[in-house]
Protein backbone atom coordinates (compact mmCIF):
# COMPACT_ATOMS: atom_id res chain seq x y z
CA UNK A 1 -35.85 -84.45 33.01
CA UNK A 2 -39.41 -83.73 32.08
CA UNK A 3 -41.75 -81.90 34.27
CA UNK A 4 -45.71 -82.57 34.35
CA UNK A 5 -48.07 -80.20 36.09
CA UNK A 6 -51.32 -81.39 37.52
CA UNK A 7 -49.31 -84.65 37.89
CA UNK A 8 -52.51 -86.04 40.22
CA UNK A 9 -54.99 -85.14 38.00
CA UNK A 10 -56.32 -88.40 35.30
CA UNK A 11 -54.18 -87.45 32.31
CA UNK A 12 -51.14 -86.48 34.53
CA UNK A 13 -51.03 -89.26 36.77
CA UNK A 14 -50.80 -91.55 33.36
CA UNK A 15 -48.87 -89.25 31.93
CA UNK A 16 -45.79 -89.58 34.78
CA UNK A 17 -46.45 -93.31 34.54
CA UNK A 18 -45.90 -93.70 30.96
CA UNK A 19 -42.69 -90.86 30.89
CA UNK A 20 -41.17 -93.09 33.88
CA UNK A 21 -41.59 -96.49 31.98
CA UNK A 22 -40.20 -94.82 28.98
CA UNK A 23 -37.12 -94.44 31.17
CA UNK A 24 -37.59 -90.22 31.52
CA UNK A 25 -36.22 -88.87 35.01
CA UNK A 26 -39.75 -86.99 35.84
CA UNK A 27 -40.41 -83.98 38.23
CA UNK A 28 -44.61 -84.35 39.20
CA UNK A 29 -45.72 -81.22 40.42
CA UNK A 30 -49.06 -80.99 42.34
CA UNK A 31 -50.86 -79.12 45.18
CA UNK A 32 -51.67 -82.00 47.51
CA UNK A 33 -47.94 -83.54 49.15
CA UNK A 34 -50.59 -86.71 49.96
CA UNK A 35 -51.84 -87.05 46.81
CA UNK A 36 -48.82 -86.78 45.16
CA UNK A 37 -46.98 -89.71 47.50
CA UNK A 38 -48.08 -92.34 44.86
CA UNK A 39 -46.06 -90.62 42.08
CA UNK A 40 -42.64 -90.70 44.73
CA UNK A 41 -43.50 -94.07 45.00
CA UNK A 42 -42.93 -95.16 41.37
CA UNK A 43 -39.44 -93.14 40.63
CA UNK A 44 -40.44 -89.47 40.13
CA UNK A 45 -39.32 -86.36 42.22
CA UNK A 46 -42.89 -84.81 43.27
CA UNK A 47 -42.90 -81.32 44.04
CA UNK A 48 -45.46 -79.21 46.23
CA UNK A 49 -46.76 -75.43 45.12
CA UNK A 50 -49.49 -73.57 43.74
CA UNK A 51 -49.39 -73.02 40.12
CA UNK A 52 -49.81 -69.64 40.42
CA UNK A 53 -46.35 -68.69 41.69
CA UNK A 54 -43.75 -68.04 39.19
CA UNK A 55 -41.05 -68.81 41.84
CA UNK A 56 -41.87 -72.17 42.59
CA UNK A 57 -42.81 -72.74 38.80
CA UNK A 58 -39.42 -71.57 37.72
CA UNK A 59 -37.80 -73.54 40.48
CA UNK A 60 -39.52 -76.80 39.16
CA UNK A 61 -39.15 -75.90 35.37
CA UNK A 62 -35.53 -76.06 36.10
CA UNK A 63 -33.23 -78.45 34.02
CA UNK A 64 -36.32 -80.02 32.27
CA UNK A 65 -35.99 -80.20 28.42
CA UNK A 66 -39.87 -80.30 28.48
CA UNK A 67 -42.51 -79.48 30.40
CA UNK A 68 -46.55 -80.92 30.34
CA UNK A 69 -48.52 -77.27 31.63
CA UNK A 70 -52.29 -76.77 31.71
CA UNK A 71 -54.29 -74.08 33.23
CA UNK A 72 -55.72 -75.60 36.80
CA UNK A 73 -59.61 -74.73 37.23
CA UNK A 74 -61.46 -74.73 40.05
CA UNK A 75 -65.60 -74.84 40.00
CA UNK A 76 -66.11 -72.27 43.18
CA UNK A 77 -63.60 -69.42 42.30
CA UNK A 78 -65.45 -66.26 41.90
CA UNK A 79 -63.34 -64.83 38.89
CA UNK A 80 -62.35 -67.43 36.51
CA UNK A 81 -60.36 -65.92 34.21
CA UNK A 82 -58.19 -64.19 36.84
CA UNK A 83 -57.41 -67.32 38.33
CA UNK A 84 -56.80 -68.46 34.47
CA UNK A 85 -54.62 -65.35 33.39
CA UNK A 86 -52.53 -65.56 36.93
CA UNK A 87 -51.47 -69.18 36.40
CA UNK A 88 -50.88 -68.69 32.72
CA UNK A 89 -48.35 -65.59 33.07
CA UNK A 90 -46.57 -67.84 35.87
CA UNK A 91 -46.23 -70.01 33.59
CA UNK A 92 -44.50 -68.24 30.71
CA UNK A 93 -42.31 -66.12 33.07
CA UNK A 94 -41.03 -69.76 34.46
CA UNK A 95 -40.65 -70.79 30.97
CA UNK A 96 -38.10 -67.99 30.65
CA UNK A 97 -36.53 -68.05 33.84
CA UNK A 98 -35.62 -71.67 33.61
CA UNK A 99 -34.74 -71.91 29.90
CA UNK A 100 -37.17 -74.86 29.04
CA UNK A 101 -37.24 -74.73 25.46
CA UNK A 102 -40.18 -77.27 24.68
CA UNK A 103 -43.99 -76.98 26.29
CA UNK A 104 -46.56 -79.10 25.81
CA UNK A 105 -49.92 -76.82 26.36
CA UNK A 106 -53.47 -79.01 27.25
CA UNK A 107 -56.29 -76.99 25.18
CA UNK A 108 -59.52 -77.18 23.59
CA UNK A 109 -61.24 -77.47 20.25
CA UNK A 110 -62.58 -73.89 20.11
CA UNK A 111 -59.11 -72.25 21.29
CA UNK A 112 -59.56 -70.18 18.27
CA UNK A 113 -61.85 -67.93 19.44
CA UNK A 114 -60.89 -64.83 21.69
CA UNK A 115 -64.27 -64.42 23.58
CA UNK A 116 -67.68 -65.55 24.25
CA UNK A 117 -66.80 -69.57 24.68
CA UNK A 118 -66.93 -69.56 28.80
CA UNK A 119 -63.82 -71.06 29.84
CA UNK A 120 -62.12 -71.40 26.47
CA UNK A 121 -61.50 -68.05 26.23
CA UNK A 122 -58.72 -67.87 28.81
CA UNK A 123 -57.15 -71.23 26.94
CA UNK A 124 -57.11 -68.63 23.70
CA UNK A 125 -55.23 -66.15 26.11
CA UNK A 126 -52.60 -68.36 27.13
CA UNK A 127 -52.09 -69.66 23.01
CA UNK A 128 -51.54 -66.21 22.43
CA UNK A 129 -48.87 -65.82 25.08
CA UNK A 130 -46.84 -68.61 24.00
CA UNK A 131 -46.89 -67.92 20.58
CA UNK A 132 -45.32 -64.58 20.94
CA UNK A 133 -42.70 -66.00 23.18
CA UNK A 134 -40.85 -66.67 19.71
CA UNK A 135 -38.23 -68.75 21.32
CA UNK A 136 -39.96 -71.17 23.12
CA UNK A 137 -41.25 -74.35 20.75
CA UNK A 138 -45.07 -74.89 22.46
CA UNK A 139 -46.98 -77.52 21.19
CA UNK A 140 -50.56 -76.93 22.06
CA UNK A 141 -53.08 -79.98 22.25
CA UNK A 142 -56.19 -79.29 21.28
CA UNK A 143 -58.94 -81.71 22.76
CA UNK A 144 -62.51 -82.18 22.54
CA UNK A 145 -64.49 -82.62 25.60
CA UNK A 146 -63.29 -84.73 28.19
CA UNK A 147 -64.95 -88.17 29.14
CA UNK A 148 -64.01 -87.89 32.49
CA UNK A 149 -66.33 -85.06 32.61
CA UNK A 150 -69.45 -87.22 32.84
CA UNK A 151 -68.34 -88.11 36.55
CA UNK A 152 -70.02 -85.29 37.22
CA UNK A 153 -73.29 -86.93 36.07
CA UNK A 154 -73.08 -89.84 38.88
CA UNK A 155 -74.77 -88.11 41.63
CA UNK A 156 -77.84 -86.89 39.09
CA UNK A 157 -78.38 -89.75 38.02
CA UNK A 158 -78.34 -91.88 41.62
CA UNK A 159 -80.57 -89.23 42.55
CA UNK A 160 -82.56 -88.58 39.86
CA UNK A 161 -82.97 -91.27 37.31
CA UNK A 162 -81.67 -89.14 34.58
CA UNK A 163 -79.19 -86.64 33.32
CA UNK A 164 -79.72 -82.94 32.31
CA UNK A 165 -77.56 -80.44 31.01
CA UNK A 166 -78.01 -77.43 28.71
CA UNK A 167 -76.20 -79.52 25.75
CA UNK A 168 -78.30 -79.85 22.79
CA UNK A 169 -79.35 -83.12 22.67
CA UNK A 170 -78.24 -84.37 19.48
CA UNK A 171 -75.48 -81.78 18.50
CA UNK A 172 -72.50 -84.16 18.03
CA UNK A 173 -69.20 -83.17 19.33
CA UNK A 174 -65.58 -84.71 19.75
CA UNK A 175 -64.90 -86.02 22.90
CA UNK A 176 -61.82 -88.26 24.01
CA UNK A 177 -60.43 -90.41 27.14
CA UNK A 178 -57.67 -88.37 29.47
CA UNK A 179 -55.95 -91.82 28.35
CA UNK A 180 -54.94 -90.81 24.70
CA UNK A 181 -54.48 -87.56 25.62
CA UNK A 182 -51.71 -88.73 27.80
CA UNK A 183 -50.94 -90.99 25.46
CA UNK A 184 -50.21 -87.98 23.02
CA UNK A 185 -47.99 -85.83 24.97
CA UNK A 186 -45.62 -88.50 26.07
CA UNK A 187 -45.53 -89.68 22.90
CA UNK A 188 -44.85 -85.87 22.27
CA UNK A 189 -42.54 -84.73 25.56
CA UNK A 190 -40.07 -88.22 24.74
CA UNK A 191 -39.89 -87.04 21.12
CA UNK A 192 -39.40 -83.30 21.18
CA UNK A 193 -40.06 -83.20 17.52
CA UNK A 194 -41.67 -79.77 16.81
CA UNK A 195 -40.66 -76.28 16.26
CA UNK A 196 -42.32 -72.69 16.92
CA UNK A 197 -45.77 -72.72 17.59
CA UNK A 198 -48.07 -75.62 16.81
CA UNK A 199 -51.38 -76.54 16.96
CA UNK A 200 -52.86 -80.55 17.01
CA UNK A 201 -55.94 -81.41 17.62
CA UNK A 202 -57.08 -84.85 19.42
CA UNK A 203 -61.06 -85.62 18.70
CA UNK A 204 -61.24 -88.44 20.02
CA UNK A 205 -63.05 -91.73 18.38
CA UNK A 206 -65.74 -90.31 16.72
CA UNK A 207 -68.36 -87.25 17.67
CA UNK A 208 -70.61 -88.09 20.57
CA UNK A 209 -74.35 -86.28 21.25
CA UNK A 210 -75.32 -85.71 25.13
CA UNK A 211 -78.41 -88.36 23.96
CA UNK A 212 -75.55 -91.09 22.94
CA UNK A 213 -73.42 -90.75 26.01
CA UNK A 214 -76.26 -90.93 28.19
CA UNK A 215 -77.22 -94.09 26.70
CA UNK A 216 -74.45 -95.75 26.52
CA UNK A 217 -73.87 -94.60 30.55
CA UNK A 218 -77.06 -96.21 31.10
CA UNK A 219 -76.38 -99.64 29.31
CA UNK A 220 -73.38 -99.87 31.58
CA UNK A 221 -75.25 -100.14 34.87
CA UNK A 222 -78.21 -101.67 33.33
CA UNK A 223 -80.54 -98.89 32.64
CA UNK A 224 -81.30 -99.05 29.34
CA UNK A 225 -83.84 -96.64 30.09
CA UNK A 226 -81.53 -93.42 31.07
CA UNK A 227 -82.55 -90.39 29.21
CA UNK A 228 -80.72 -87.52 28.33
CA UNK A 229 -82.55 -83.95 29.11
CA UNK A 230 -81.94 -80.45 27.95
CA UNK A 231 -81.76 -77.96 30.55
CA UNK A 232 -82.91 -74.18 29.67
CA UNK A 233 -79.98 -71.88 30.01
CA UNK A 234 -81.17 -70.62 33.38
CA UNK A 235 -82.31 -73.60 35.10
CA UNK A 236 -78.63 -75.19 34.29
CA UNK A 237 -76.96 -71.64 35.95
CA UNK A 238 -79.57 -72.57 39.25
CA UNK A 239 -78.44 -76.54 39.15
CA UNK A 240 -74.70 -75.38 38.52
CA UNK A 241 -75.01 -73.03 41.37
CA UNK A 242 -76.69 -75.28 44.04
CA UNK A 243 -73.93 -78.10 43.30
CA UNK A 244 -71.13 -75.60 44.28
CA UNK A 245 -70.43 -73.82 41.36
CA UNK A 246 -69.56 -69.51 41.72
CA UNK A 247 -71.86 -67.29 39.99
CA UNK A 248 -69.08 -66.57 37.57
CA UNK A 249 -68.05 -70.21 36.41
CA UNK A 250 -71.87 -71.33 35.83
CA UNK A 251 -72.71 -67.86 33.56
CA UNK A 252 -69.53 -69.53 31.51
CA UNK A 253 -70.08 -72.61 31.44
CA UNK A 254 -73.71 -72.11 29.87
CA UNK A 255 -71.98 -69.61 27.83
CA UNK A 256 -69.68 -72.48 26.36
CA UNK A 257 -73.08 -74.64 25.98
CA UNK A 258 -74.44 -71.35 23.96
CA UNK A 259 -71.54 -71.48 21.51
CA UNK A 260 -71.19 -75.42 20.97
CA UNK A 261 -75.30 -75.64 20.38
CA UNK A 262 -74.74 -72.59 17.91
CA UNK A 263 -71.87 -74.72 15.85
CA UNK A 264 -69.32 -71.92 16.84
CA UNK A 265 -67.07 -74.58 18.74
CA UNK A 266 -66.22 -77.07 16.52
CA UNK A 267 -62.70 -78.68 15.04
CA UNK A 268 -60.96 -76.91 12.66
CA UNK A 269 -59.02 -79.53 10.70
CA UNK A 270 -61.51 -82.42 10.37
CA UNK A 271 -61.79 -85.76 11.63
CA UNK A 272 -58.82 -87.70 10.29
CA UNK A 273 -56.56 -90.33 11.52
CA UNK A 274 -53.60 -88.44 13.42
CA UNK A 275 -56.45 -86.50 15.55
CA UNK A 276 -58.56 -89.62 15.61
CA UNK A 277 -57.48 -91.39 19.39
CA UNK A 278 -58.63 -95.23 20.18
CA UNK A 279 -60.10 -95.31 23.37
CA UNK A 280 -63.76 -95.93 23.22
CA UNK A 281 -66.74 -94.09 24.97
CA UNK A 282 -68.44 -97.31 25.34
CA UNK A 283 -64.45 -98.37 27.33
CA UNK A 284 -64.78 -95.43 29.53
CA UNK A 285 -68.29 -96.17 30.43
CA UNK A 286 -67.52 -99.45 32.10
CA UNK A 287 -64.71 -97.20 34.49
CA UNK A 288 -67.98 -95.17 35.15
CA UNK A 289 -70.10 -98.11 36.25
CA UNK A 290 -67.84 -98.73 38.88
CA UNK A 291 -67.63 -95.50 40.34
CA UNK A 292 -71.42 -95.64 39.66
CA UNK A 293 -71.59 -98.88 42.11
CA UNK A 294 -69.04 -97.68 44.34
């Protein structure tokens, strides 16, 4: 048995798919008992709770030689890293309660750091936990930026005719599909092949700017024209905020912009080919013109 949190989310939906055809038994735990019907309906025992409570955690931890765990985040809560810290001490004490001797660990180029990356910081908190668990083998995943972020640039851009964000413009960074990083901890989960605490970093294809992605967003629905803006730091907070996001979680998330532009988020061992992952930017763009025309 192998349990994946956030089994509705993009990388654990494909995650559950590819453990299942792999022949796994797989427990999919999720909030939503709708959302999670399509993962009953292709072999897996789905499981509803919030991932803050070590009961239910425990309970679904149970009998799994490995579990898939990330930290849930939600835009609109007004204290980030509580809602961070609470899911990622449920998480250990579950770990212990059950026995489950192998975790996989979604994090981020930059977990390194103990303070002043925005959101990062609480994925350097929850490292530190599991590497003084001592008994527990945690492999932590350590991606760049997301792809699937840029969803969030659909409504901008209908409205607008561009994209802005406080990204430098032409600072490059590694950024991957949810795809291979899915593709890495099944891979991972089926193989159970580590021991103590480890760190790998996935980067993706190769580093992206905010100018390239833009582009390349625009060729995909035929506006060659899209341009990439840079926001000031404020006027990103006052965007952030009027498209839902708490005071608290648009201060860090300009805080995180702060410390990529500055070069203080950046991989640690290097572009080579174990952290270099296939799936193409110019691939995921063509997913994004169809939610574009949708």
């Amino acid at each position: 048995m192998i349990t994946v949190m956030g089994a509705t989310g993009h990388t654990g939906a494909r995650l559950v798919e590819l453990l299942l055809k792999a022949g796994e038994r797989v427990r999919a735990l999720g909030r939503s008992e709708s959302r999670l019907a399509a993962m009953a309906e292709i072999g897996a025992e789905v499981c509803v709770g919030e991932p803050t409570d070590a009961r239910f955690l425990a309970e679904a931890f149970d009998g799994a030689s490995a579990v898939y765990t990330l930290l849930a985040y939600d835009m609109q809560t007004p204290n980030y890293h509580a809602m961070q810290n609470a899911q990622g001490v449920a998480i250990l004490h579950a770990l212990r309660e059950s026995g489950t001797r192998h975790v996989v660990f979604h994090s981020s180029v930059g977990a390194e750091l103990p303070s002043s990356t925005g959101p990062i910081a609480s994925l350097h908190a929850h490292e530190a936990r599991l590497r003084g668990t001592g008994d527990i083998n945690a492999l932590v995943l350590r991606t760049g930026a997301l792809f699937e972020n840029f969803y969030g640039a659909l409504e901008p851009i209908r409205q607008l005719g561009m994209y802005g964000d406080a990204m430098a413009p032409d600072v490059a960074i590694p950024m991957i599909a949810t795809r291979d990083l899915a593709d890495a901890a099944a891979k991972a989960l089926i193989a159970r092949d580590w021991q103590g605490f480890v760190v790998r970093e996935l980067l993706g294809p190769r580093d992206l700017s905010y100018t390239e992605a833009t582009r390349m967003l625009g060729e995909s629905i035929g506006r060659s024209d899209l341009i990439y803006t840079q926001l000031s730091y404020e006027d990103t907070v006052a965007v952030l905020r009027e498209a839902g996001f708490s005071e608290d979680m648009a201060g860090l998330y300009v805080e995180l912009t702060q410390a990529i532009n500055q070069g203080r988020v950046h991989s640690l061992e290097g572009r080579n080919p174990a952290n270099t992952t296939p799936t193409s930017f110019e691939t995921f763009a063509q997913d994004w013109a169809l939610a574009y025309g949708a």
